[in-house]
N, C-alpha and C. Protein backbone atom coordinates (compact mmCIF):
# COMPACT_ATOMS: atom_id res chain seq x y z
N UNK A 1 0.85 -1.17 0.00
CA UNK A 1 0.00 0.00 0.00
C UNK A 1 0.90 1.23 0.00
N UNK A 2 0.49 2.04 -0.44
CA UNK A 2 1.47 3.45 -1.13
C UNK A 2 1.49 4.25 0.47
N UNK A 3 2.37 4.93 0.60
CA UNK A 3 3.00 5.91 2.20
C UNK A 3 1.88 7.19 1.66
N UNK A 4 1.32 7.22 3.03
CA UNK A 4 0.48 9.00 2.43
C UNK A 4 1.61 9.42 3.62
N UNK A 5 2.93 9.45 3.49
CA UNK A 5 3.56 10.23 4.14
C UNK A 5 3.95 11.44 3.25
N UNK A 6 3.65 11.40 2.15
CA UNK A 6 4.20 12.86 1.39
C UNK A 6 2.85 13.76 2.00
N UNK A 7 1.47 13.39 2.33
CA UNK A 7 0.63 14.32 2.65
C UNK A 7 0.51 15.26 4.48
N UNK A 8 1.49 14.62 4.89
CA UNK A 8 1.68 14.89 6.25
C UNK A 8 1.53 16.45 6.49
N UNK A 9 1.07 17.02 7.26
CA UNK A 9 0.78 18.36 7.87
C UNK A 9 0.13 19.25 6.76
N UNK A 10 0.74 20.69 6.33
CA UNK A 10 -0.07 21.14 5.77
C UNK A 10 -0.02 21.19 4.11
N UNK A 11 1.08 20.18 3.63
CA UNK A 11 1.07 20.18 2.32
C UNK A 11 0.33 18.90 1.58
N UNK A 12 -0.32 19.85 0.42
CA UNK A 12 -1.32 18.96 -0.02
C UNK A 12 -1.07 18.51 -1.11
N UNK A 13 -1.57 17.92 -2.01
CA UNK A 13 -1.20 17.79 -3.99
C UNK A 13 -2.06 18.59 -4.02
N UNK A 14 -1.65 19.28 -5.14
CA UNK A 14 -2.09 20.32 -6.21
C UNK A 14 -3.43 19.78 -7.03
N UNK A 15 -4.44 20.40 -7.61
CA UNK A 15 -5.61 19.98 -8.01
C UNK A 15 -5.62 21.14 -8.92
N UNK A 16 -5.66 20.57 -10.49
CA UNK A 16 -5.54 21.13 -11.48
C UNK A 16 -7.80 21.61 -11.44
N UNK A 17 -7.92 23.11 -11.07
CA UNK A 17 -9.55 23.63 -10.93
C UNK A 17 -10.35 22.88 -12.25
N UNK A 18 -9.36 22.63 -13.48
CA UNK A 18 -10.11 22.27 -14.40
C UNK A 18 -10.71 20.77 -14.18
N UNK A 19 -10.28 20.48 -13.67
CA UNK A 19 -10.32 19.04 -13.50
C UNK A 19 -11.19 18.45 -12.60
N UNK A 20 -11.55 19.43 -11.95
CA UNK A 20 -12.36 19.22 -10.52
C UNK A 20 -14.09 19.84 -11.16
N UNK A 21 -14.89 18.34 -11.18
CA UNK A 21 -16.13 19.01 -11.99
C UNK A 21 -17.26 19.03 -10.83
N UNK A 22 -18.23 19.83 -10.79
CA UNK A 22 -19.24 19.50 -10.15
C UNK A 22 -19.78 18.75 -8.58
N UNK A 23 -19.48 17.32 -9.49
CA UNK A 23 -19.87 16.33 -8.82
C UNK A 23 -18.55 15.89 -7.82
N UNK A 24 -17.38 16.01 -8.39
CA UNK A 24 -16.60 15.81 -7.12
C UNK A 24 -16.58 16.99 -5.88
N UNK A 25 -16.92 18.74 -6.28
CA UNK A 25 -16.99 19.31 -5.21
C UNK A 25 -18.02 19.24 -4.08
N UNK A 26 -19.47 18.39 -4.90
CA UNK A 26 -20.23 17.54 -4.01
C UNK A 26 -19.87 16.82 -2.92
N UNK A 27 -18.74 16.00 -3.52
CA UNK A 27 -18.37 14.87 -2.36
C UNK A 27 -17.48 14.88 -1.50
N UNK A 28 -16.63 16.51 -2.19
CA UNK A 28 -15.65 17.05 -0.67
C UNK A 28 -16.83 17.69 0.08
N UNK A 29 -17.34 18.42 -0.26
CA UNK A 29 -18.24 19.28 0.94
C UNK A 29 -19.43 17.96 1.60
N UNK A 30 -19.63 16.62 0.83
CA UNK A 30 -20.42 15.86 1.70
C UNK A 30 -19.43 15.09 2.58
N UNK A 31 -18.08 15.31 2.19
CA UNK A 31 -17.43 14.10 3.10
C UNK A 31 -16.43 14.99 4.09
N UNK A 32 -16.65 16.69 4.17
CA UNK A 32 -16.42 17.40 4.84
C UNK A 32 -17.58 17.21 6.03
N UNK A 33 -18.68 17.79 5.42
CA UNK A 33 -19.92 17.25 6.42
C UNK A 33 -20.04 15.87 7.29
N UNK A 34 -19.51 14.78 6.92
CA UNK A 34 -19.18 13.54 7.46
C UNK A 34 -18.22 13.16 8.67
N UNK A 35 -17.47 13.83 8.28
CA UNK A 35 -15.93 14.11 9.30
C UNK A 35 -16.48 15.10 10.53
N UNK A 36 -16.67 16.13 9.86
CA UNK A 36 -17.57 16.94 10.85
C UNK A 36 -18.76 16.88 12.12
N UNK A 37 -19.20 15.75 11.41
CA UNK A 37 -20.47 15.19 12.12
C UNK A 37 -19.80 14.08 13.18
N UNK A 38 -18.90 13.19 12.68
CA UNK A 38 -18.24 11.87 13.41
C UNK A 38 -17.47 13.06 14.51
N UNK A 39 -16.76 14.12 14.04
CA UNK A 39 -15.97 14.78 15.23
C UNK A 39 -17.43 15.54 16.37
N UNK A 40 -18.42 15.37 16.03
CA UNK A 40 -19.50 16.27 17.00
C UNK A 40 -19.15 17.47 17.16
N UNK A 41 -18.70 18.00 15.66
CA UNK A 41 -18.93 20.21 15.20
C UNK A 41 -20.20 20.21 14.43
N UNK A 42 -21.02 20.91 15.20
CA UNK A 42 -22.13 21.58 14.90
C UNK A 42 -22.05 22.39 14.00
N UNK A 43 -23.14 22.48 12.83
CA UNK A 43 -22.69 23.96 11.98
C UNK A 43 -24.23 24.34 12.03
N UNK A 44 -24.32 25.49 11.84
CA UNK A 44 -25.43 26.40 11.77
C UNK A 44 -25.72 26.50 10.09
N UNK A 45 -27.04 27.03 9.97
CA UNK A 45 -27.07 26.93 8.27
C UNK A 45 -25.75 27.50 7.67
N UNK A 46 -25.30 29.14 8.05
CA UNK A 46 -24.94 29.71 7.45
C UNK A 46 -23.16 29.53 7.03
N UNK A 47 -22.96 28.76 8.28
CA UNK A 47 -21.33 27.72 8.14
C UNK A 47 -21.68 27.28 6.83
N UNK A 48 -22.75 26.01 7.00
CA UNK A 48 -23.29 24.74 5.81
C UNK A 48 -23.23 25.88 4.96
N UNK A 49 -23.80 26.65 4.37
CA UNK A 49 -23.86 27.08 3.27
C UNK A 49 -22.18 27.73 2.65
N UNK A 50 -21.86 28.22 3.50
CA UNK A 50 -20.52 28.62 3.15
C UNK A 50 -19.94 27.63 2.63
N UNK A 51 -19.73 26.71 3.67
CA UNK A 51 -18.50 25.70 3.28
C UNK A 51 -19.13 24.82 1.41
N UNK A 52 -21.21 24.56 1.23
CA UNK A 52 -20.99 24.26 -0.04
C UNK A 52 -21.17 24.93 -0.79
N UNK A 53 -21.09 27.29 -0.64
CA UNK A 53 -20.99 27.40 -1.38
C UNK A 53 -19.88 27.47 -2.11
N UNK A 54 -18.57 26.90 -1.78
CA UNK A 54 -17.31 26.68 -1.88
C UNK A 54 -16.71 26.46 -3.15
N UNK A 55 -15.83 27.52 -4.09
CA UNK A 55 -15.69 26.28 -5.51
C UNK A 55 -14.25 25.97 -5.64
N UNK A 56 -13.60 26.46 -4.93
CA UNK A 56 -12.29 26.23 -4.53
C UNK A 56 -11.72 25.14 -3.88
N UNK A 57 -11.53 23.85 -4.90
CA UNK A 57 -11.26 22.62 -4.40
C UNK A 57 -9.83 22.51 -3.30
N UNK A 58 -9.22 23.68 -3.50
CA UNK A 58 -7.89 23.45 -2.90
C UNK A 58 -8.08 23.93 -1.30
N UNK A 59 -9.25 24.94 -1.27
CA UNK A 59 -9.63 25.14 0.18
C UNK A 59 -10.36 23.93 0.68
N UNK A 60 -11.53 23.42 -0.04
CA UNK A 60 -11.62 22.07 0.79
C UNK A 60 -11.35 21.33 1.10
N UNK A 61 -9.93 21.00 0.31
CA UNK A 61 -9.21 20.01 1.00
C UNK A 61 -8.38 20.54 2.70
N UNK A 62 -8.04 21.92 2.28
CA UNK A 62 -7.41 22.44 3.62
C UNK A 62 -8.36 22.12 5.20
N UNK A 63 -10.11 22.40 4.15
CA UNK A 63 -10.95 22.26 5.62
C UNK A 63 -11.16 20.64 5.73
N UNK A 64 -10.83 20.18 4.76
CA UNK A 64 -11.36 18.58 5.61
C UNK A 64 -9.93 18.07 6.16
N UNK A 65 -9.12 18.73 5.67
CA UNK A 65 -7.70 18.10 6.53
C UNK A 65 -7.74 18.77 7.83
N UNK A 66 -8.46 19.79 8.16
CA UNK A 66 -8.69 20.63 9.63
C UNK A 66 -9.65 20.03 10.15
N UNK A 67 -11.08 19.69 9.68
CA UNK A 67 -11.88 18.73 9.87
C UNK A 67 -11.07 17.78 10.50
N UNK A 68 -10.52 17.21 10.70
CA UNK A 68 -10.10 15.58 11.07
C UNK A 68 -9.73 15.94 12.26
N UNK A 69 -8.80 17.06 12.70
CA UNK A 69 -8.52 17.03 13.64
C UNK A 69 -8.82 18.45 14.90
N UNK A 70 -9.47 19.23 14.00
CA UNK A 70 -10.44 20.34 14.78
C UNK A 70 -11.63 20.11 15.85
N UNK A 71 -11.50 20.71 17.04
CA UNK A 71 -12.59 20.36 17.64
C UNK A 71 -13.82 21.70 17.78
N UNK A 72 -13.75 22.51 17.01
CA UNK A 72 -14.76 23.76 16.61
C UNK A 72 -14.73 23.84 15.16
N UNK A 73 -15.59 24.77 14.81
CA UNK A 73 -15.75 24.96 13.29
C UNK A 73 -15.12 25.96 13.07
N UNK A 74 -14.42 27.20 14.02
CA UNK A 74 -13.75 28.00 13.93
C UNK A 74 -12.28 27.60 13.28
N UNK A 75 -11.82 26.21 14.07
CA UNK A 75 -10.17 25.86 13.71
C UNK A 75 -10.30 25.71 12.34
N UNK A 76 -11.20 25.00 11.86
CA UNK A 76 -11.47 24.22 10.69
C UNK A 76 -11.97 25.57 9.24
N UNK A 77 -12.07 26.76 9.49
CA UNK A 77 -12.19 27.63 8.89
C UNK A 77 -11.41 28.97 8.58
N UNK A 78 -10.65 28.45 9.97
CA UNK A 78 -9.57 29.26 10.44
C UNK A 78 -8.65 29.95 8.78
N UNK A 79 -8.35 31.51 8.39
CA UNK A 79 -7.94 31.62 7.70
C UNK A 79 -8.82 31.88 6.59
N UNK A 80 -9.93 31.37 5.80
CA UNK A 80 -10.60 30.94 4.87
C UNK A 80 -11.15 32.76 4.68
């Protein structure tokens, strides 16, 4: 099985925007929501709406990698 040690802390791979259609920014912001929910962070509509009105795949990856280990929605937005 391949090392996700190149993804360690805050560097991520690069995500060419063209490439990123629709339906995958669906499934970061649903599997942001997922992580979120398993950690017990509450979001209010207006978080939820932020985070899917989101089209910037390279920030969602930043929030679901904060997601994992944030215990507010503040850490996890922190910056944005």
């Amino acid at each position: 099985m391949p090392s996700d040690a190149h993804l360690a802390g805050s560097e991520l791979p690069e995500i060419d925007d063209r490439l990123v259609v629709p339906e995958t920014r669906y499934e970061m912001y649903d599997g942001e929501l997922v992580i979120l929910a398993a950690r017990g962070i509450a979001l209010d509509a207006a978080t939820r709406d932020r985070i899917a009105g989101e089209r910037d795949p390279q920030q969602l990856d930043r929030w679901i990698a904060r997601a994992a280990i944030a215990t507010i929605i503040a850490d996890v937005l922190a910056g944005a």
